[in-house]
PDB file of N, CA and C in Angstrom:
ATOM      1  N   UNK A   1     -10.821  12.290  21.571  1.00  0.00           N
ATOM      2  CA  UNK A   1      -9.407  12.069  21.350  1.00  0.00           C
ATOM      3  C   UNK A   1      -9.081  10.580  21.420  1.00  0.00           C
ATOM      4  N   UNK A   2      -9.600  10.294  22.084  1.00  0.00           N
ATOM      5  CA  UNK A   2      -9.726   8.112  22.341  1.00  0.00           C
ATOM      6  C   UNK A   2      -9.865   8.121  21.189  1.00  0.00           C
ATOM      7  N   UNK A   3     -11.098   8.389  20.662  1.00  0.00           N
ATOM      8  CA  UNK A   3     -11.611   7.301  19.367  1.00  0.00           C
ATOM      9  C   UNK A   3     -10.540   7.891  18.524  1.00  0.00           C
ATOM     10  N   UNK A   4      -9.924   8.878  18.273  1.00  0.00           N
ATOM     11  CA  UNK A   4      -9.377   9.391  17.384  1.00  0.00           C
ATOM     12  C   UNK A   4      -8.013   8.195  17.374  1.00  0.00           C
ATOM     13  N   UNK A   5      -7.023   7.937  18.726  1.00  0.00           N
ATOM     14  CA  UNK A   5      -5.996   7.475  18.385  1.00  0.00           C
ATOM     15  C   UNK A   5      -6.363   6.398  18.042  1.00  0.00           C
ATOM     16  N   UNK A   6      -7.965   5.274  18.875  1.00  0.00           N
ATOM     17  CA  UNK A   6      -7.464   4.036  18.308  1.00  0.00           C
ATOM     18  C   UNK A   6      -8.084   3.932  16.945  1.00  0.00           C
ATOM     19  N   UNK A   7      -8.837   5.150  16.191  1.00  0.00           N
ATOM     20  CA  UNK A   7      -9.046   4.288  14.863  1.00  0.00           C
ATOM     21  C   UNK A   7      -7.780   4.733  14.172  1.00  0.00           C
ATOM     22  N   UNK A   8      -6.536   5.557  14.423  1.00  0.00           N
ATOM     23  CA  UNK A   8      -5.183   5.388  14.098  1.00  0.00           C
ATOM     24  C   UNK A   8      -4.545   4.410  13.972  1.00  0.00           C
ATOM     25  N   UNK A   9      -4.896   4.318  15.296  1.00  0.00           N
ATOM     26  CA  UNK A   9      -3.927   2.820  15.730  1.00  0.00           C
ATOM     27  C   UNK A   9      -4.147   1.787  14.692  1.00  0.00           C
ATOM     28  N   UNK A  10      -5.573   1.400  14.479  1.00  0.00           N
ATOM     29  CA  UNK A  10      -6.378   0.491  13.775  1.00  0.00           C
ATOM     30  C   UNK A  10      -5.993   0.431  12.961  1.00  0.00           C
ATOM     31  N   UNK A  11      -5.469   1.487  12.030  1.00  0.00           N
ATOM     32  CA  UNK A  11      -4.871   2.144  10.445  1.00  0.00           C
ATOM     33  C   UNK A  11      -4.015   1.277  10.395  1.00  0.00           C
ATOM     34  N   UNK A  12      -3.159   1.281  11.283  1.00  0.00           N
ATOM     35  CA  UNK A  12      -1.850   1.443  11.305  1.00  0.00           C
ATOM     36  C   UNK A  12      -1.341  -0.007  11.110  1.00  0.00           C
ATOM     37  N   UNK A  13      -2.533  -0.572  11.676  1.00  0.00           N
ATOM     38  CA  UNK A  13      -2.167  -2.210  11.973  1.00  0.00           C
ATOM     39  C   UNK A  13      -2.544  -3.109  11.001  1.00  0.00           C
ATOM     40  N   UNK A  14      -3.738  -1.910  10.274  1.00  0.00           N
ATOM     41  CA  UNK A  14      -4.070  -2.733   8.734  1.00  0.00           C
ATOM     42  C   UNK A  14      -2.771  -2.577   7.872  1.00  0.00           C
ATOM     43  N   UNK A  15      -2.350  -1.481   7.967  1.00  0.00           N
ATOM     44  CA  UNK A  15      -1.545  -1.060   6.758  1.00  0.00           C
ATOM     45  C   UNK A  15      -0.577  -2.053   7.102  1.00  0.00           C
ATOM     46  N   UNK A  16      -0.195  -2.292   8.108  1.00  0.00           N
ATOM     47  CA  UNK A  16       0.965  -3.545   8.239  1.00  0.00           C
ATOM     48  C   UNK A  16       0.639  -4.679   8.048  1.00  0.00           C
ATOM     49  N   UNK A  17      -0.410  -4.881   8.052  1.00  0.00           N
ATOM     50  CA  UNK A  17      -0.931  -6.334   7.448  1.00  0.00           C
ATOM     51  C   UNK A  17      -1.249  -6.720   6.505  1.00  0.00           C
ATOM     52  N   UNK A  18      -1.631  -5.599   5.785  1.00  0.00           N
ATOM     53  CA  UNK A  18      -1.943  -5.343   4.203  1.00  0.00           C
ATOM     54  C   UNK A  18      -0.315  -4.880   2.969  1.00  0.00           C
ATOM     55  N   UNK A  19       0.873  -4.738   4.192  1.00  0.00           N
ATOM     56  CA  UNK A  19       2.173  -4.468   3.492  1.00  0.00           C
ATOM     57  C   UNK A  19       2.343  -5.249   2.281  1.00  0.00           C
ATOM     58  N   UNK A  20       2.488  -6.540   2.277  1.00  0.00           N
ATOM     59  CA  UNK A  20       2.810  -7.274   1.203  1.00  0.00           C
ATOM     60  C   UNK A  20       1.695  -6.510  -0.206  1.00  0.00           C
ATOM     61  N   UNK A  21       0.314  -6.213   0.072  1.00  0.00           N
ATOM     62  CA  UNK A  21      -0.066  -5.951  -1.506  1.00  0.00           C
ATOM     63  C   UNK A  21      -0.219  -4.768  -1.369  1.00  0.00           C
ATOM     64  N   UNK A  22      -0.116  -3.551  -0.200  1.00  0.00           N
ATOM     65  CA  UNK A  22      -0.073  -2.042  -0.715  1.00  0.00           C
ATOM     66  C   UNK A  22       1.201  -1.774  -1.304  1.00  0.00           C
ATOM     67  N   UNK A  23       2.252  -2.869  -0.968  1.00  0.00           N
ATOM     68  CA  UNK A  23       3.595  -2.666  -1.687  1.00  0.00           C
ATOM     69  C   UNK A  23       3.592  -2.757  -2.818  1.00  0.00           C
ATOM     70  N   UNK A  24       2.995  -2.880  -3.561  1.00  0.00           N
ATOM     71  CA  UNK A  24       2.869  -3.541  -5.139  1.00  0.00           C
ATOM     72  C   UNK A  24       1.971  -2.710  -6.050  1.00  0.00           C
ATOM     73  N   UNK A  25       1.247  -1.482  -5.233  1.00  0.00           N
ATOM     74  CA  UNK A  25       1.083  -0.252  -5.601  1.00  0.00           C
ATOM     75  C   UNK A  25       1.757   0.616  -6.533  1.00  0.00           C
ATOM     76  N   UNK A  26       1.452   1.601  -7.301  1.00  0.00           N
ATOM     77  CA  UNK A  26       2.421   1.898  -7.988  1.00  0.00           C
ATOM     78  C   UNK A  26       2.608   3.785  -7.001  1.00  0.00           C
ATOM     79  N   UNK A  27       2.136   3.994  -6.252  1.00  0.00           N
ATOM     80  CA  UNK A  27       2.526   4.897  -4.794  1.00  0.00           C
ATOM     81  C   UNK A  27       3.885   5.163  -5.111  1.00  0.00           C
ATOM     82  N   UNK A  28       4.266   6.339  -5.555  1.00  0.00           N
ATOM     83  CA  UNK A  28       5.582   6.694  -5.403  1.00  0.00           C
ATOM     84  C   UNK A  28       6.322   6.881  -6.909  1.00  0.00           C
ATOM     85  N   UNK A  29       5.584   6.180  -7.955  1.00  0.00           N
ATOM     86  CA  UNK A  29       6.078   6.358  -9.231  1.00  0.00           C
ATOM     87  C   UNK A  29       4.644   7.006  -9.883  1.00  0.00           C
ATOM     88  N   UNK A  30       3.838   7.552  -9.765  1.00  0.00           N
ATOM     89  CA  UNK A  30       3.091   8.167 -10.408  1.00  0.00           C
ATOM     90  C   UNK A  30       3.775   9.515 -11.169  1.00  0.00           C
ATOM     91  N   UNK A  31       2.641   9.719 -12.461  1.00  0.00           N
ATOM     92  CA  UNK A  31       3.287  10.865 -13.105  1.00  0.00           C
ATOM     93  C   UNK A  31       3.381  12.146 -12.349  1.00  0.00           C
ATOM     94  N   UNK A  32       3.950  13.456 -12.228  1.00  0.00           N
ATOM     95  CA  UNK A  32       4.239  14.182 -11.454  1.00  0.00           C
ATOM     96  C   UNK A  32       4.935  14.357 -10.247  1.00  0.00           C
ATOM     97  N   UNK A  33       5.257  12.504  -9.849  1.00  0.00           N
ATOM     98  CA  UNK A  33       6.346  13.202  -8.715  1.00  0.00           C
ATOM     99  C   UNK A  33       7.669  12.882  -9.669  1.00  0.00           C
ATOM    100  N   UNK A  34       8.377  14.018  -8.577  1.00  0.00           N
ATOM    101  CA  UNK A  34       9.352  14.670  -9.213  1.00  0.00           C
ATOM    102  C   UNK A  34      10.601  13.460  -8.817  1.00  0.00           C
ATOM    103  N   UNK A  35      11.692  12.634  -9.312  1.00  0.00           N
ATOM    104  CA  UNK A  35      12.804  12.336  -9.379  1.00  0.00           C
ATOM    105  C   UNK A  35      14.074  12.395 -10.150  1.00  0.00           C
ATOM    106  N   UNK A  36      15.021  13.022  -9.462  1.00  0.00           N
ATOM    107  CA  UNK A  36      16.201  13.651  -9.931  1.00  0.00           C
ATOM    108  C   UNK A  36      17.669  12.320  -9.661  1.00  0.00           C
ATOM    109  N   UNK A  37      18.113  12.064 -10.048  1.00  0.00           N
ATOM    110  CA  UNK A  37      19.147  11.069  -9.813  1.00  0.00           C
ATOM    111  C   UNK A  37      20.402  11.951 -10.600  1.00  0.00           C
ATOM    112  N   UNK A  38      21.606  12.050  -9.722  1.00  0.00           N
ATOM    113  CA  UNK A  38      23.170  12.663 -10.282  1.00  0.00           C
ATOM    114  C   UNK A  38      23.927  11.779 -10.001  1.00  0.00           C
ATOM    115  N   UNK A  39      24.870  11.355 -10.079  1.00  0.00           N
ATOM    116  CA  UNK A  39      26.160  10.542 -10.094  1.00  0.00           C
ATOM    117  C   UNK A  39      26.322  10.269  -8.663  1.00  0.00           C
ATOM    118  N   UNK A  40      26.211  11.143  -7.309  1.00  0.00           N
ATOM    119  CA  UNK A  40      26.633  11.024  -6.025  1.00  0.00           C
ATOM    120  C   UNK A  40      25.132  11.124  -5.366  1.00  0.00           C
ATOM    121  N   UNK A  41      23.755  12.012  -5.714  1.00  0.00           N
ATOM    122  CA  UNK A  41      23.251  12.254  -4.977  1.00  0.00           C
ATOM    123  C   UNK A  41      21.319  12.014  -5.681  1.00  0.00           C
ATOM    124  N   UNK A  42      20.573  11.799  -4.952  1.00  0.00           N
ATOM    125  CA  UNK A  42      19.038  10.995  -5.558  1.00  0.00           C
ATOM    126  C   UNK A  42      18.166  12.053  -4.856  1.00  0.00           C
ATOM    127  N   UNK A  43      17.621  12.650  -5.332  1.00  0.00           N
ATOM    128  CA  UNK A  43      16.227  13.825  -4.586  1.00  0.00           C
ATOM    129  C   UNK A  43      15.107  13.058  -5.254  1.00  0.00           C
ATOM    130  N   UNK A  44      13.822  12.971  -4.475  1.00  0.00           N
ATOM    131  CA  UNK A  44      12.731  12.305  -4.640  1.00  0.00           C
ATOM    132  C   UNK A  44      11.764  13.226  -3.873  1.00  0.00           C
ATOM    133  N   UNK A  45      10.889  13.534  -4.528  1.00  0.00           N
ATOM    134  CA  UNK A  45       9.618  14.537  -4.110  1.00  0.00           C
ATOM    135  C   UNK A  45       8.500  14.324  -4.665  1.00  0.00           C
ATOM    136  N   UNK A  46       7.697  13.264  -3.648  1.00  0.00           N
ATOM    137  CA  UNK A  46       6.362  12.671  -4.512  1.00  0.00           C
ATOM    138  C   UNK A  46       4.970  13.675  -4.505  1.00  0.00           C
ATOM    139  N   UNK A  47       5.033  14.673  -5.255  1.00  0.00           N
ATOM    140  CA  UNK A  47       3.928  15.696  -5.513  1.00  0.00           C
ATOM    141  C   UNK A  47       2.743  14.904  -5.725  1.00  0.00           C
ATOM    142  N   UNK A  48       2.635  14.281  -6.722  1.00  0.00           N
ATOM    143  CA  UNK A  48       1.252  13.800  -6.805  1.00  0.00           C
ATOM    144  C   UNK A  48       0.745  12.498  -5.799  1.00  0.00           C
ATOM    145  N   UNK A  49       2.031  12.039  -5.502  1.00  0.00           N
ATOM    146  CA  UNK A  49       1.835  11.257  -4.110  1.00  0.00           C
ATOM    147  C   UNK A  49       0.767  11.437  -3.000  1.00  0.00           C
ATOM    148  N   UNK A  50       1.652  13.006  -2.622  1.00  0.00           N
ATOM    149  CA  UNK A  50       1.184  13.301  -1.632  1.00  0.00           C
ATOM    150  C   UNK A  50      -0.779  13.980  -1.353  1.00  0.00           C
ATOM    151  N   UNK A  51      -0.659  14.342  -2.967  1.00  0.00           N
ATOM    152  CA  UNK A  51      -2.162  15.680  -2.941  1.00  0.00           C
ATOM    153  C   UNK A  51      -3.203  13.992  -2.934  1.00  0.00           C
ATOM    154  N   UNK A  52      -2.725  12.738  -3.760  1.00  0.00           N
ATOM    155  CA  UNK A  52      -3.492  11.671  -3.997  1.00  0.00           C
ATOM    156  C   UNK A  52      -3.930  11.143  -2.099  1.00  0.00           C
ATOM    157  N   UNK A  53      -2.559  10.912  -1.379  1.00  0.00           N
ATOM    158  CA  UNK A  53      -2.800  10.304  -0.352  1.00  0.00           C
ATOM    159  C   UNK A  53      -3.611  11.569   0.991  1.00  0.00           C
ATOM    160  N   UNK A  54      -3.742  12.904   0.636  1.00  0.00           N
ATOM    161  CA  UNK A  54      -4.461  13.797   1.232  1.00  0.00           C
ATOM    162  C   UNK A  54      -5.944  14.070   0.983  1.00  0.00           C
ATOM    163  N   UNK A  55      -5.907  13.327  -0.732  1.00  0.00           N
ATOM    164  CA  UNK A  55      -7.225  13.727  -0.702  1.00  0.00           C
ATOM    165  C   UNK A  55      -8.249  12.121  -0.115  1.00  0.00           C
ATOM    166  N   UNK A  56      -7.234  11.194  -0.528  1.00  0.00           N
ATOM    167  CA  UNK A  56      -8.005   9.827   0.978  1.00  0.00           C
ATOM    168  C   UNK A  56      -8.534  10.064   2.143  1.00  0.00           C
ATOM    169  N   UNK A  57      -6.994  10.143   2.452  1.00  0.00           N
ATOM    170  CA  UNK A  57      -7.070  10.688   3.910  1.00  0.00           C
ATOM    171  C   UNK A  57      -8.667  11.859   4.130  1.00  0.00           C
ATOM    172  N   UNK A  58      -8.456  12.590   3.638  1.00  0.00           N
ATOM    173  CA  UNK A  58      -9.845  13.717   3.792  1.00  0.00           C
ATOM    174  C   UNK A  58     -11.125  13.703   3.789  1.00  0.00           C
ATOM    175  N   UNK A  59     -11.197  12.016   2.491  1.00  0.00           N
ATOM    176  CA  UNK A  59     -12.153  11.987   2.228  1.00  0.00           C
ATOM    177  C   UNK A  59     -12.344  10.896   3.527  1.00  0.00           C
ATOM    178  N   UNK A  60     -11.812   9.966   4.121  1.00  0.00           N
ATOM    179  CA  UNK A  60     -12.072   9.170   5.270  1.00  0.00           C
ATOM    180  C   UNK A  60     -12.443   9.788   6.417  1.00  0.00           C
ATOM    181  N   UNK A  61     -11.718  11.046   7.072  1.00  0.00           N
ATOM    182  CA  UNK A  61     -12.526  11.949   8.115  1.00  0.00           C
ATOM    183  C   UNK A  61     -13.292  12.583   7.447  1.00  0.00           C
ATOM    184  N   UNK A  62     -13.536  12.997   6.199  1.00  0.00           N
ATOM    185  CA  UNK A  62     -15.552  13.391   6.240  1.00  0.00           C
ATOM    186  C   UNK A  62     -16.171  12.560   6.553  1.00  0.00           C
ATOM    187  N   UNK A  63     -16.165  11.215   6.087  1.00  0.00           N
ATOM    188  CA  UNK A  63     -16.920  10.362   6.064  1.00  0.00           C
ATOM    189  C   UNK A  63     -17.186   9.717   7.842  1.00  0.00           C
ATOM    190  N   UNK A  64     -16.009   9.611   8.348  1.00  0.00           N
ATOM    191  CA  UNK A  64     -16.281   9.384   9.886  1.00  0.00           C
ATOM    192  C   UNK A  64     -16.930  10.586  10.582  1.00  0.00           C
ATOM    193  N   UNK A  65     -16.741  11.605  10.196  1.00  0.00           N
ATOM    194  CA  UNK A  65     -17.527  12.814  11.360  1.00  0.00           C
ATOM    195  C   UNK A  65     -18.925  13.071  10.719  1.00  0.00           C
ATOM    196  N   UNK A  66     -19.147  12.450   9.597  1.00  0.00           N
ATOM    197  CA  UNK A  66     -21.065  12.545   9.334  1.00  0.00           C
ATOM    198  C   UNK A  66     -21.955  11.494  10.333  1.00  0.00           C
TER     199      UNK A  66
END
């Protein structure tokens, strides 16, 4: 459970350091997620977002528990 939070932690501190160019990603406008915009109200549901950033994620803990 240690190693688990700090290579989190570790994540966490890249991704903030790495903000300026993961921002510039195109994360969030890929084809399939869904955005709806109406006159008063904006729904945003990043489908392919999410299956893209799960299948990372998945593939990084296989790769740490071999």
């Amino acid at each position: 459970m240690n190693r688990t939070l700090i290579l989190i932690g570790l994540i966490v501190i890249a991704a903030g350091l790495l903000w300026p160019w993961l921002s510039k990603l195109p994360l969030g406008q890929l084809p399939g997620d869904i955005v709806i915009r109406r006159e008063n109200v904006s729904f945003y549901f990043p489908i392919t977002t999410m299956i893209l950033a799960s299948l990372v994620v998945s593939a990084i803990l296989w790769v740490f528990q071999r």
